[in-house]
C-alpha atoms as a PDB file:
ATOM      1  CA  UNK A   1     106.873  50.407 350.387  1.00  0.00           C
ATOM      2  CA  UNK A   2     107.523  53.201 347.997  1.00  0.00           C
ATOM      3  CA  UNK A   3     110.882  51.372 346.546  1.00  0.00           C
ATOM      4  CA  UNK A   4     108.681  47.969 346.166  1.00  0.00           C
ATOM      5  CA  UNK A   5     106.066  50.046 344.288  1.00  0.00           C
ATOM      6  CA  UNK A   6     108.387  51.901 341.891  1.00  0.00           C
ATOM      7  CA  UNK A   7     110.046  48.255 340.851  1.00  0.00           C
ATOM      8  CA  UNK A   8     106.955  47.222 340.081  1.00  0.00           C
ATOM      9  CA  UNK A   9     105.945  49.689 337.974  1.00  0.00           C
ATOM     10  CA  UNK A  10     109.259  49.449 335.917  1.00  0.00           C
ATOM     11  CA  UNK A  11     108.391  45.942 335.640  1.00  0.00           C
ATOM     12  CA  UNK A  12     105.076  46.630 334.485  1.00  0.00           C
ATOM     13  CA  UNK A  13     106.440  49.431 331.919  1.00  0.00           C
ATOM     14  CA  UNK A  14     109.146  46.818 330.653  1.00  0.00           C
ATOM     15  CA  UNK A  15     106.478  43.943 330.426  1.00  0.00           C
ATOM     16  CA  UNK A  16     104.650  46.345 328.545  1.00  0.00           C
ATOM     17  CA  UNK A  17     107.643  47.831 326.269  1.00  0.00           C
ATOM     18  CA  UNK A  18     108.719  44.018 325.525  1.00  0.00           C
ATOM     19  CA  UNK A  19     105.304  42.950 324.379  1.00  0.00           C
ATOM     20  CA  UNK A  20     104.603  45.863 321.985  1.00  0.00           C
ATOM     21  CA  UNK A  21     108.550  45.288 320.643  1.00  0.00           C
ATOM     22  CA  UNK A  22     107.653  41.680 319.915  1.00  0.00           C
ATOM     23  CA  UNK A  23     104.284  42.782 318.377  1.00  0.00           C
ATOM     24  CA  UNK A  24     105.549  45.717 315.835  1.00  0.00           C
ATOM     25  CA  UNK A  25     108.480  43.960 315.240  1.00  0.00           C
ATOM     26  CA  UNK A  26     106.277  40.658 313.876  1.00  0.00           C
ATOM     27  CA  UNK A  27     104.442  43.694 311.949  1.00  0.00           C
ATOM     28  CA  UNK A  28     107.974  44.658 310.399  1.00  0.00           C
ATOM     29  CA  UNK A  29     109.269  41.438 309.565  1.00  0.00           C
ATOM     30  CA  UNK A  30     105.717  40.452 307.440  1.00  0.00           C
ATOM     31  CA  UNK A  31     105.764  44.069 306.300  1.00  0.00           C
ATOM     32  CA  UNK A  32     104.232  43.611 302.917  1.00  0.00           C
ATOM     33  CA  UNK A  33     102.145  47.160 302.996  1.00  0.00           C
ATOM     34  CA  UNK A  34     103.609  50.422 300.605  1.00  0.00           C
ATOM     35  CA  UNK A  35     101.415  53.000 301.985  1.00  0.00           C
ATOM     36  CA  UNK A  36     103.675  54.092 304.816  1.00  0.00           C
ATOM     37  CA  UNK A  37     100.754  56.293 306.166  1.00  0.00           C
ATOM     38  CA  UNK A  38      98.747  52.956 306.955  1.00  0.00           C
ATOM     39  CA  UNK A  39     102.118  51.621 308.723  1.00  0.00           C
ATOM     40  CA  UNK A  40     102.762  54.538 310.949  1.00  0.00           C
ATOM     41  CA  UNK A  41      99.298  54.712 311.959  1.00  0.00           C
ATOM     42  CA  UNK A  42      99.285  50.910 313.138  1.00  0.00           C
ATOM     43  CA  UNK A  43     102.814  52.039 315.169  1.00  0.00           C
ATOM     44  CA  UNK A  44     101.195  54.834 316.611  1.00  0.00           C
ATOM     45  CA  UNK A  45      98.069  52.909 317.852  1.00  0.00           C
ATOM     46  CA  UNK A  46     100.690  50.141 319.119  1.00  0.00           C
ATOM     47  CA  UNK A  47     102.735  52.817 321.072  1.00  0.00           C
ATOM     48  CA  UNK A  48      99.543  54.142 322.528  1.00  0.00           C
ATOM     49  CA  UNK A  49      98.883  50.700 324.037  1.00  0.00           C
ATOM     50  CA  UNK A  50     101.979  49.819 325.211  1.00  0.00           C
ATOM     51  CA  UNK A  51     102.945  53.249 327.195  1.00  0.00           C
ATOM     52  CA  UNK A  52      99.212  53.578 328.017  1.00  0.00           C
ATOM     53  CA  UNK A  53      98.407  56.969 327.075  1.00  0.00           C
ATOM     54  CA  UNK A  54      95.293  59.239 326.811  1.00  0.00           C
ATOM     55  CA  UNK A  55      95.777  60.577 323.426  1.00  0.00           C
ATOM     56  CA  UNK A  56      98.395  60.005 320.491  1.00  0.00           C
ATOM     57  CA  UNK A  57      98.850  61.634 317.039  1.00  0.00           C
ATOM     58  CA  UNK A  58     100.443  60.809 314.039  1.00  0.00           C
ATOM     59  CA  UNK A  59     101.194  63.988 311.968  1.00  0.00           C
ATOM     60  CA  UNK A  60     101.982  64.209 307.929  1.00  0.00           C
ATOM     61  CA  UNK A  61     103.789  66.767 306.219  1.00  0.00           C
ATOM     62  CA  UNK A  62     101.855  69.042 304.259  1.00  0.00           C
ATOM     63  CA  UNK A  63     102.528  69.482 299.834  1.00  0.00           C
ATOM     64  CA  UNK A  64     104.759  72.523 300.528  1.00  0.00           C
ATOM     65  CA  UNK A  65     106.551  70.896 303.303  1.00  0.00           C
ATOM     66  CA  UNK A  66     105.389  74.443 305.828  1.00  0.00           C
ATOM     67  CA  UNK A  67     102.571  72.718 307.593  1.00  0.00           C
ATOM     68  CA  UNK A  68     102.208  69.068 309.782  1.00  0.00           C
ATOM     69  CA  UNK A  69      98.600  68.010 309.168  1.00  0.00           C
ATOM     70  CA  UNK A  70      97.113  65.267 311.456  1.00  0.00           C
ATOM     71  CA  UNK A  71      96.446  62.336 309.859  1.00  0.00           C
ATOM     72  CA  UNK A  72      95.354  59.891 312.339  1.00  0.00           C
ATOM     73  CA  UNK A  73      94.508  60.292 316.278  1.00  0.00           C
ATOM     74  CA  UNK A  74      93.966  58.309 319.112  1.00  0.00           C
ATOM     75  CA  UNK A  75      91.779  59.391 321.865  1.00  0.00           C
ATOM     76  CA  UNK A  76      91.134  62.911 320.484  1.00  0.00           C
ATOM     77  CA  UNK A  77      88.560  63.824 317.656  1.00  0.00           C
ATOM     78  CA  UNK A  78      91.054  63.721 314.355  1.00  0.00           C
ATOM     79  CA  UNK A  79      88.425  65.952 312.528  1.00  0.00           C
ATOM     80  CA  UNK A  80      89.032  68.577 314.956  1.00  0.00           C
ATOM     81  CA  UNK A  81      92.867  68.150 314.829  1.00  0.00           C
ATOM     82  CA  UNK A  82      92.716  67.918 310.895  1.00  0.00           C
ATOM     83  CA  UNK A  83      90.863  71.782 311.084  1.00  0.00           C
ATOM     84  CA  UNK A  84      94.263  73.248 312.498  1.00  0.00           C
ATOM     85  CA  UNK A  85      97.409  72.722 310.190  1.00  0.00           C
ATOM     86  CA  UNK A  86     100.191  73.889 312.678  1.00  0.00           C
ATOM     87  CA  UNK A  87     103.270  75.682 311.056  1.00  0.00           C
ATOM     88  CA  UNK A  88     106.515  73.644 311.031  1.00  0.00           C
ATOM     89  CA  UNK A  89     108.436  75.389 313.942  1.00  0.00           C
ATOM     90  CA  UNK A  90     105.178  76.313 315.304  1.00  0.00           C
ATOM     91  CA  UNK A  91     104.021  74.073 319.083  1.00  0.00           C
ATOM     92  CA  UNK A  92     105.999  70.972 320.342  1.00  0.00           C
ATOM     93  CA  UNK A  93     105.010  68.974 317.554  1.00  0.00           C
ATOM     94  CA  UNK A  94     106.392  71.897 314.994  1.00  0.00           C
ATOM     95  CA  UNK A  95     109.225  72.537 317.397  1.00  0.00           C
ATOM     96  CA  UNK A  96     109.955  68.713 316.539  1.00  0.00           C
ATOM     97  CA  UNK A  97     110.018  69.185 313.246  1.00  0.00           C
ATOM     98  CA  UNK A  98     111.532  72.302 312.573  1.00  0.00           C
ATOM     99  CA  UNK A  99     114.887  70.916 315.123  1.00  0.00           C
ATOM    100  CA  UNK A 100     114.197  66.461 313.768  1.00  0.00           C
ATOM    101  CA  UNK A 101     114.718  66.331 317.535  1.00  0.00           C
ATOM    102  CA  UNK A 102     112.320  64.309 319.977  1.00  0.00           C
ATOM    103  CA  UNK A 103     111.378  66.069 323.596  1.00  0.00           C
ATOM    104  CA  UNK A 104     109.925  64.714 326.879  1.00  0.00           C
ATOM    105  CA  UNK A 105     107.396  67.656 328.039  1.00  0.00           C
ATOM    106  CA  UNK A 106     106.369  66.724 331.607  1.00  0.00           C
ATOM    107  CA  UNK A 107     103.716  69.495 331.714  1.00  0.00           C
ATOM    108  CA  UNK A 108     102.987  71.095 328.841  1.00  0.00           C
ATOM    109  CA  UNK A 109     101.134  74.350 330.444  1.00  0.00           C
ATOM    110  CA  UNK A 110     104.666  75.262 331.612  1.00  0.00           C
ATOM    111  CA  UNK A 111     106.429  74.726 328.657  1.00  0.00           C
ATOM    112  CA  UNK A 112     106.403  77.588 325.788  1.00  0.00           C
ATOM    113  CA  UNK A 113     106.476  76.244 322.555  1.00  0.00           C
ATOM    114  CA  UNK A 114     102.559  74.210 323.385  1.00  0.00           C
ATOM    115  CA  UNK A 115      99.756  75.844 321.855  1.00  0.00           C
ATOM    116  CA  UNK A 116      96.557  75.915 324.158  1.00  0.00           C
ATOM    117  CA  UNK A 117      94.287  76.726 321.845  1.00  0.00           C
ATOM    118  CA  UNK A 118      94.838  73.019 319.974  1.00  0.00           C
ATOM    119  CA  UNK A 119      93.646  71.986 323.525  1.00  0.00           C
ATOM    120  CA  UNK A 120      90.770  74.748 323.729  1.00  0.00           C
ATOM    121  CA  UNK A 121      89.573  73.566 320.111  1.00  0.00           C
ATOM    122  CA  UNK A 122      89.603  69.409 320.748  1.00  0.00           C
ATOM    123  CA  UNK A 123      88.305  69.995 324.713  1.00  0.00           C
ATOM    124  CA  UNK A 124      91.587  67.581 325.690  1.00  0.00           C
ATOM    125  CA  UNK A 125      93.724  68.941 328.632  1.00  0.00           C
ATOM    126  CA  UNK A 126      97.256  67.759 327.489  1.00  0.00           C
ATOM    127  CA  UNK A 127      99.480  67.084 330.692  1.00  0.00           C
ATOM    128  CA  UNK A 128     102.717  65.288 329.438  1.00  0.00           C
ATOM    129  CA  UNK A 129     103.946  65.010 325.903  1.00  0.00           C
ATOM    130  CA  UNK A 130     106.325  62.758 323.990  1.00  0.00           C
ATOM    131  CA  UNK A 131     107.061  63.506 320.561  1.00  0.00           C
ATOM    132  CA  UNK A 132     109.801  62.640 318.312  1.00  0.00           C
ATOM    133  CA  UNK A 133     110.243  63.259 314.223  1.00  0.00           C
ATOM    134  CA  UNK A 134     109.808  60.541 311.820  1.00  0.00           C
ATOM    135  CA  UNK A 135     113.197  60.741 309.626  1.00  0.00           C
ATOM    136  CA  UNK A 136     113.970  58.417 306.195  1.00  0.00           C
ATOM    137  CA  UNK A 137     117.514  59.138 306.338  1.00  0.00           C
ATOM    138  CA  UNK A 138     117.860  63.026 306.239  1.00  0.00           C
ATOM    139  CA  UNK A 139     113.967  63.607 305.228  1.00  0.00           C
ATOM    140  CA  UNK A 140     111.755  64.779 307.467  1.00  0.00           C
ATOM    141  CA  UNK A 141     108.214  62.298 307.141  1.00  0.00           C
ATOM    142  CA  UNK A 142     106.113  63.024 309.829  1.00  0.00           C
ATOM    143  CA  UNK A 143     105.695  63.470 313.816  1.00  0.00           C
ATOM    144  CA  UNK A 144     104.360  61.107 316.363  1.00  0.00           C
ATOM    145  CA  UNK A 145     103.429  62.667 319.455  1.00  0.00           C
ATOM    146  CA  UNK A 146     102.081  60.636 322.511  1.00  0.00           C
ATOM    147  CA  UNK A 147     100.038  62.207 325.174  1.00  0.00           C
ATOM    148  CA  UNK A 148      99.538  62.350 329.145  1.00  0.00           C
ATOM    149  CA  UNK A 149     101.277  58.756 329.859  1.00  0.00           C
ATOM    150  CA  UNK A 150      98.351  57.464 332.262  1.00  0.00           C
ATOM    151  CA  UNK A 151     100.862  56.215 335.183  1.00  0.00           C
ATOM    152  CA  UNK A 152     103.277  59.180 335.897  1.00  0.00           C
ATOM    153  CA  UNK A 153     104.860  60.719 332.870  1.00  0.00           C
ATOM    154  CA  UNK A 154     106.501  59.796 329.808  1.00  0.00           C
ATOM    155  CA  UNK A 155     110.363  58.670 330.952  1.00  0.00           C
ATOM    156  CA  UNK A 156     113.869  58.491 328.842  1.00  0.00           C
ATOM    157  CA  UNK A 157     113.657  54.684 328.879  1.00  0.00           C
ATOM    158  CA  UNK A 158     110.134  55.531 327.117  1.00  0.00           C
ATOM    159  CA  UNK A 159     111.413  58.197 324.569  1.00  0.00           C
ATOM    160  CA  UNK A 160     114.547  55.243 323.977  1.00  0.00           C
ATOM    161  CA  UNK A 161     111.669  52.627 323.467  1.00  0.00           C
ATOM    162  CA  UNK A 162     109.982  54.935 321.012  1.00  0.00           C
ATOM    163  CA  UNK A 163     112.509  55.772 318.524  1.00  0.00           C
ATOM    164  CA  UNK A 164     113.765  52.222 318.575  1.00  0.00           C
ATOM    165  CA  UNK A 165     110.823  51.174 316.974  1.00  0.00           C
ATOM    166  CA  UNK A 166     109.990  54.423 314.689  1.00  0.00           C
ATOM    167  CA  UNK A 167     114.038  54.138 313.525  1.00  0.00           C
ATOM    168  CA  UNK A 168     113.091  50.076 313.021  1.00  0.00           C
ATOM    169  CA  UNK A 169     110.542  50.858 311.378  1.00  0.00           C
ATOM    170  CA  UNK A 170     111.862  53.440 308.887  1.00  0.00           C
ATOM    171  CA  UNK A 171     114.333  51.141 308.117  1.00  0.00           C
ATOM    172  CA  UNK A 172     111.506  48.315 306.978  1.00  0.00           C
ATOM    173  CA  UNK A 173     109.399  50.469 305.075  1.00  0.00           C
ATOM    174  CA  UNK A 174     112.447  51.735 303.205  1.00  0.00           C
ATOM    175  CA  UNK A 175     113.495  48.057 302.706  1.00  0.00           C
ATOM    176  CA  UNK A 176     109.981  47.269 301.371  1.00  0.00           C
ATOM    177  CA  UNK A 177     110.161  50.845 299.285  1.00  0.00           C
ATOM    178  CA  UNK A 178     113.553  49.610 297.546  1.00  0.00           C
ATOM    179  CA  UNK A 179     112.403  45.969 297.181  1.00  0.00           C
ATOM    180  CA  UNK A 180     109.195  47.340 295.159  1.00  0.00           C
ATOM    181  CA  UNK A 181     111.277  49.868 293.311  1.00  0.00           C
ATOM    182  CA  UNK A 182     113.538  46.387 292.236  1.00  0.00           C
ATOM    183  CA  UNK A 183     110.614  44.247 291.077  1.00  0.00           C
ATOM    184  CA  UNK A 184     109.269  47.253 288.858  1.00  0.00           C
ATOM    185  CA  UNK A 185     112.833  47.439 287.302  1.00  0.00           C
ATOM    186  CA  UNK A 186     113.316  43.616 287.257  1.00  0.00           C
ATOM    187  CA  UNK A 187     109.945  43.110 285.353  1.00  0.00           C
ATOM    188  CA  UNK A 188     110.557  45.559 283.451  1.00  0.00           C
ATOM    189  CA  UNK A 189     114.055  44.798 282.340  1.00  0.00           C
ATOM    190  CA  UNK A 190     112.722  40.484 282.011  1.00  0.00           C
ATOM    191  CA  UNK A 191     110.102  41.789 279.668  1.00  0.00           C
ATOM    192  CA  UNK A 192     112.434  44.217 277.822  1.00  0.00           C
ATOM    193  CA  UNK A 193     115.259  40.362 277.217  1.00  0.00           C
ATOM    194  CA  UNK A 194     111.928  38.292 276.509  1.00  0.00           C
ATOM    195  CA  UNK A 195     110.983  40.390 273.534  1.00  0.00           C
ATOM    196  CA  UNK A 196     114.556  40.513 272.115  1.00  0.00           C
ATOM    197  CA  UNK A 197     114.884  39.108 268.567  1.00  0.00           C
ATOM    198  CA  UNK A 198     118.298  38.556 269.465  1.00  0.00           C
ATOM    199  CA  UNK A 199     120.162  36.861 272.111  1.00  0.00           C
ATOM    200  CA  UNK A 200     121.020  37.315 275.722  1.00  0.00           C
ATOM    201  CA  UNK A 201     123.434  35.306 278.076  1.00  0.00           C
ATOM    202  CA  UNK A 202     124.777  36.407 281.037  1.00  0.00           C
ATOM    203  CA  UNK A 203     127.388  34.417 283.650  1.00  0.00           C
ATOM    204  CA  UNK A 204     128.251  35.813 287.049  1.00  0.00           C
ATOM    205  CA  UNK A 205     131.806  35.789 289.069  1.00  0.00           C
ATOM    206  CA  UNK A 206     131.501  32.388 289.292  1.00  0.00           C
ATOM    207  CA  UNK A 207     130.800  31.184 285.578  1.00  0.00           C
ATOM    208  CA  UNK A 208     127.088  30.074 286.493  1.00  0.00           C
ATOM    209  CA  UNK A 209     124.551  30.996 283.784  1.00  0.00           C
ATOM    210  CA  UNK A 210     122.350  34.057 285.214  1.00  0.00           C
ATOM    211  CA  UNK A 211     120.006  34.383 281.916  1.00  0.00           C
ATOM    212  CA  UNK A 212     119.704  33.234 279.218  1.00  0.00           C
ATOM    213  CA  UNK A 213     116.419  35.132 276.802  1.00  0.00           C
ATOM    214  CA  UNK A 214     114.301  33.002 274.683  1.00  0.00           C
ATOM    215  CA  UNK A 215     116.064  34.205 271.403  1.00  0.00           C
ATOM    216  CA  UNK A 216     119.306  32.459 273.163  1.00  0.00           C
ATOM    217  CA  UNK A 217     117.358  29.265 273.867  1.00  0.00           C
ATOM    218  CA  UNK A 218     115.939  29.386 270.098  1.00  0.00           C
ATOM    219  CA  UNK A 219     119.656  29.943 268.422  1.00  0.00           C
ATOM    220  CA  UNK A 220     121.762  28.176 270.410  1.00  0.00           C
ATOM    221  CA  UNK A 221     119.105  25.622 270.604  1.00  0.00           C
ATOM    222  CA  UNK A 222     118.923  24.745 274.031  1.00  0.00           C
ATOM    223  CA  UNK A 223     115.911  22.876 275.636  1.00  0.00           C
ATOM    224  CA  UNK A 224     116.647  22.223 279.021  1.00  0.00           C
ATOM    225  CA  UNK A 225     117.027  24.724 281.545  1.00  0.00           C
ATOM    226  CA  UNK A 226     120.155  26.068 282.029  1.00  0.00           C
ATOM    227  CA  UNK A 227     120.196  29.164 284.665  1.00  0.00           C
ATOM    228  CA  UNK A 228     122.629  28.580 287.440  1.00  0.00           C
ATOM    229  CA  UNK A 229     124.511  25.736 285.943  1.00  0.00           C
ATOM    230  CA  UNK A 230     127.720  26.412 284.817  1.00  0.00           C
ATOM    231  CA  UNK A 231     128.397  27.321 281.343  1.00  0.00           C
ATOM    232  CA  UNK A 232     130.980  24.977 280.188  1.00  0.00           C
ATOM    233  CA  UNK A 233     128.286  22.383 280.917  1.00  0.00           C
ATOM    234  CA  UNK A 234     125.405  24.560 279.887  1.00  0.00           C
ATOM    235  CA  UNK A 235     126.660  25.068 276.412  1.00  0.00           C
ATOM    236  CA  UNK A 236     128.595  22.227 276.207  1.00  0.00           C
ATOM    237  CA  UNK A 237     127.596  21.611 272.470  1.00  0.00           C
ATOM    238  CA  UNK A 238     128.764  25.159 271.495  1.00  0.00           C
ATOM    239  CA  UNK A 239     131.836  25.934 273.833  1.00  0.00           C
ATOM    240  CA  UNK A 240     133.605  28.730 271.908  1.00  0.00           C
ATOM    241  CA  UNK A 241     130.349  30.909 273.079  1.00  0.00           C
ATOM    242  CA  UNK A 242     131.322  29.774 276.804  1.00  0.00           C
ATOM    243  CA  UNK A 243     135.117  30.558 275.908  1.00  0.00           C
ATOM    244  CA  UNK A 244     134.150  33.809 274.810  1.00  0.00           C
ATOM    245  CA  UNK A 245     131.991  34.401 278.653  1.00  0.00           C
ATOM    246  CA  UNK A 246     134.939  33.528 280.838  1.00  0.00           C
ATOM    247  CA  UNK A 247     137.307  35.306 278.766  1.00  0.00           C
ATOM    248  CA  UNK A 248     135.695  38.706 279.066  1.00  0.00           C
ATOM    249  CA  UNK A 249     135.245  37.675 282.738  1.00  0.00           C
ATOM    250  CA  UNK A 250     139.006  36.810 282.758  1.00  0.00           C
ATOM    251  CA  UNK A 251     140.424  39.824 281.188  1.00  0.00           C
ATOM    252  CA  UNK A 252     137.535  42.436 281.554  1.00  0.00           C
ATOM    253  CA  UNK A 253     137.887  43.320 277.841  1.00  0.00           C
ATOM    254  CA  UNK A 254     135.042  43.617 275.806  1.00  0.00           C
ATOM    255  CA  UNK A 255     134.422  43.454 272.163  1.00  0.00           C
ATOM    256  CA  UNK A 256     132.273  44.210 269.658  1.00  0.00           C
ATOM    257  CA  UNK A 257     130.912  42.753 265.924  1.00  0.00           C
ATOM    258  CA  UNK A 258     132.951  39.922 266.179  1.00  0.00           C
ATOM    259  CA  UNK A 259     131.899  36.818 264.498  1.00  0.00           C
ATOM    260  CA  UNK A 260     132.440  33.409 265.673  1.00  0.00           C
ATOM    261  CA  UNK A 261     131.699  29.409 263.931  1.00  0.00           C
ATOM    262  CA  UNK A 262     130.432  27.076 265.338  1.00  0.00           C
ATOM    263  CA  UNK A 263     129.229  23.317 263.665  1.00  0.00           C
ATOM    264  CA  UNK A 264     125.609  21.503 264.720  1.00  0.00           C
ATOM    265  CA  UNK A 265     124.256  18.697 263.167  1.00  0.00           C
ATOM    266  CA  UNK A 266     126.962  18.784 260.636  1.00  0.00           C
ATOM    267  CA  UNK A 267     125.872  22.574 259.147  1.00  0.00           C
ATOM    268  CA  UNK A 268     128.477  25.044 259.998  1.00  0.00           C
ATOM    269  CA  UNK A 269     126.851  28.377 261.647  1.00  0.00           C
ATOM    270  CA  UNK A 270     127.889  31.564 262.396  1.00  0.00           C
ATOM    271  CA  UNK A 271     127.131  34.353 265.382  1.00  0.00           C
ATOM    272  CA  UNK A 272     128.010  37.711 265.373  1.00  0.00           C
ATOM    273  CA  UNK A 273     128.103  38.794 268.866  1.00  0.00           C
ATOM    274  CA  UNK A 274     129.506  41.493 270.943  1.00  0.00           C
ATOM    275  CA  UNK A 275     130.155  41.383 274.567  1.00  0.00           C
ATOM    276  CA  UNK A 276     129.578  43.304 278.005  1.00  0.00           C
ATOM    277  CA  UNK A 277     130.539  43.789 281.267  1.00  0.00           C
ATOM    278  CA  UNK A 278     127.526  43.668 284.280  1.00  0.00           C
ATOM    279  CA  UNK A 279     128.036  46.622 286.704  1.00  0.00           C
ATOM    280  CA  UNK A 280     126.535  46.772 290.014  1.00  0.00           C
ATOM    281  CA  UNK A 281     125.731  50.547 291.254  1.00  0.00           C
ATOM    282  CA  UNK A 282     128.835  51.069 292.595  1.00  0.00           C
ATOM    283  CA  UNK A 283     130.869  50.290 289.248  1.00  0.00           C
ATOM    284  CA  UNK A 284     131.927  46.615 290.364  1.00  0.00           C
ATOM    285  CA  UNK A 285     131.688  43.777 288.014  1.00  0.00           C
ATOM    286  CA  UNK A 286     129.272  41.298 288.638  1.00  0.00           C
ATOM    287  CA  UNK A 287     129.294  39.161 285.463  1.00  0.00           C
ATOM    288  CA  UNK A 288     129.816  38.978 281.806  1.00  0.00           C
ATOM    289  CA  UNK A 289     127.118  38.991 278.809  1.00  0.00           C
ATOM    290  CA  UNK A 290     126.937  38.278 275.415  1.00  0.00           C
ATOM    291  CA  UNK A 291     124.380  39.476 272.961  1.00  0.00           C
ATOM    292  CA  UNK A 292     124.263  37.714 269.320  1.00  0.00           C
ATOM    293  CA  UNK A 293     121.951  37.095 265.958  1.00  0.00           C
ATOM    294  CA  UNK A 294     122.934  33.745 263.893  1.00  0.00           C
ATOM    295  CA  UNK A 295     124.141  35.716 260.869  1.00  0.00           C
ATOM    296  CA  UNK A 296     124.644  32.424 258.927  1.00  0.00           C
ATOM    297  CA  UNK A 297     121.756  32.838 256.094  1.00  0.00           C
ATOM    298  CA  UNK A 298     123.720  36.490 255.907  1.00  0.00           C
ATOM    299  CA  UNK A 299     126.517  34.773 254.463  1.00  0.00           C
ATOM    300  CA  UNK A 300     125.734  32.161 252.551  1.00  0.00           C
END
């Protein structure tokens, strides 16, 4: 009957919507790749499989942010698509873009914002579209549009299914964005302490050694590693430098050009040091650090 034969295609369509979730969300969660163009084209092709369509574009935005440019196609000749830059505001796909809203176009002949002569120029009759804007927070990155579903047309459970994934997957590739952004600075800032001629320790809330720089480990002579231990035990042969840590964590008052003594093998040394406080973004304190030179030959 008619009833049997519409449950079983929604059946079919949610087979097919669960299998591509489970496949582009394995993509997301092993999402190692920066080029977000390479990402959104693997999405699109993924989407074209799993709501079975004839054709499927992923479009860029152009330098000046006026034009979408097609970068990749499925099922229609991308050269020929990549020949007609179409004006943000201009067709569905610029309609898209121009509103960051997604439509459902069950036949696009009737609807006035499609341009036929994209059709007349690639030899594709479009029948039904689905397109939706690709957003990274409040910045418009693209357009995927989806054409002429081959069973029926494109339905609201399908545009749902869609921007699940594309909002998914915004999310990962700015996760992956911020995570390479962080390694660049972390490097960066590991090579910046590793040069220092003088030295670095830092404790978090807890009192746990986060760093300690090579000029640390060379004054304060300590051999064995010490990171994440905590640093009454760390520097348990020169406490006052540990007193100093959890004071400034204690009272959040820093100091500067201060000198402290301290005795090793029976030689009495001194540091001059000065201390900070370890910020996140949002102002918070995350730790305590000292920075010192053993100004001993200095004064003797």
């Amino acid at each position: 009957t008619m009833t049997e034969r519409l449950a079983q295609e929604k059946e079919a369509t949610e087979r097919a919507h669960l299998r591509a979730l489970y496949d582009i969300l394995n993509l997301l969660s092993d999402l190692r790749e920066t080029d977000e163009q390479k990402v959104w084209t693997r999405i699109l092709e993924k989407l074209s499989v799993a709501l079975d369509t004839e054709a499927a574009t992923y479009f860029i935005v152009g330098p000046k942010g006026r034009q979408l440019v097609a970068h990749y196609s499925v099922g229609v000749a991308p050269e020929k698509l990549a020949k007609v830059p179409i004006e943000i505001g201009q067709g569905i796909c610029g309609w898209v873009a121009a509103h960051r809203e997604p439509v459902l176009v069950e036949d696009a002949y009737r609807d006035g914002r499609f341009l036929k002569t994209v059709d007349a120029l690639t030899g594709f009759k479009t029948r039904s579209v689905l397109c939706l804007p690709l957003m990274d927070r409040l910045d418009l990155v693209g357009v995927i549009e989806l054409l002429n579903r081959r069973e029926g047309s494109f339905t609201r459970e399908d545009l749902i299914f869609v921007e699940t994934i594309c909002r998914q997957a915004a999310i990962a590739l700015r996760m992956t964005r911020q995570e390479g952004m962080l390694h660049k600075v972390t490097a960066h800032n590991a090579s910046i302490l590793e040069n220092l001629t003088g030295g670095f320790l830092a404790i978090d809330l807890r009192g746990r050694v986060m760093i300690c720089n090579p000029a640390a480990r060379r004054i304060l002579e300590v051999r064995d590693e010490i990171v994440n231990i905590p640093v009454d035990q760390a520097l348990a042969h020169i406490p006052a430098v540990a007193e100093v840590l959890t004071q400034t964590l204690s009272t959040r008052q820093i100091v500067k050009r201060k000198e402290l003594f301290w005795k090793h093998r029976n030689e009495t040394r001194t540091l001059g040091y000065s201390t900070i406080l370890i910020q996140d973004p949002r102002g918070e304190v995350t730790g305590t650090g000292i920075t010192f030179q053993d100004i001993t030959p200095a004064r003797s």
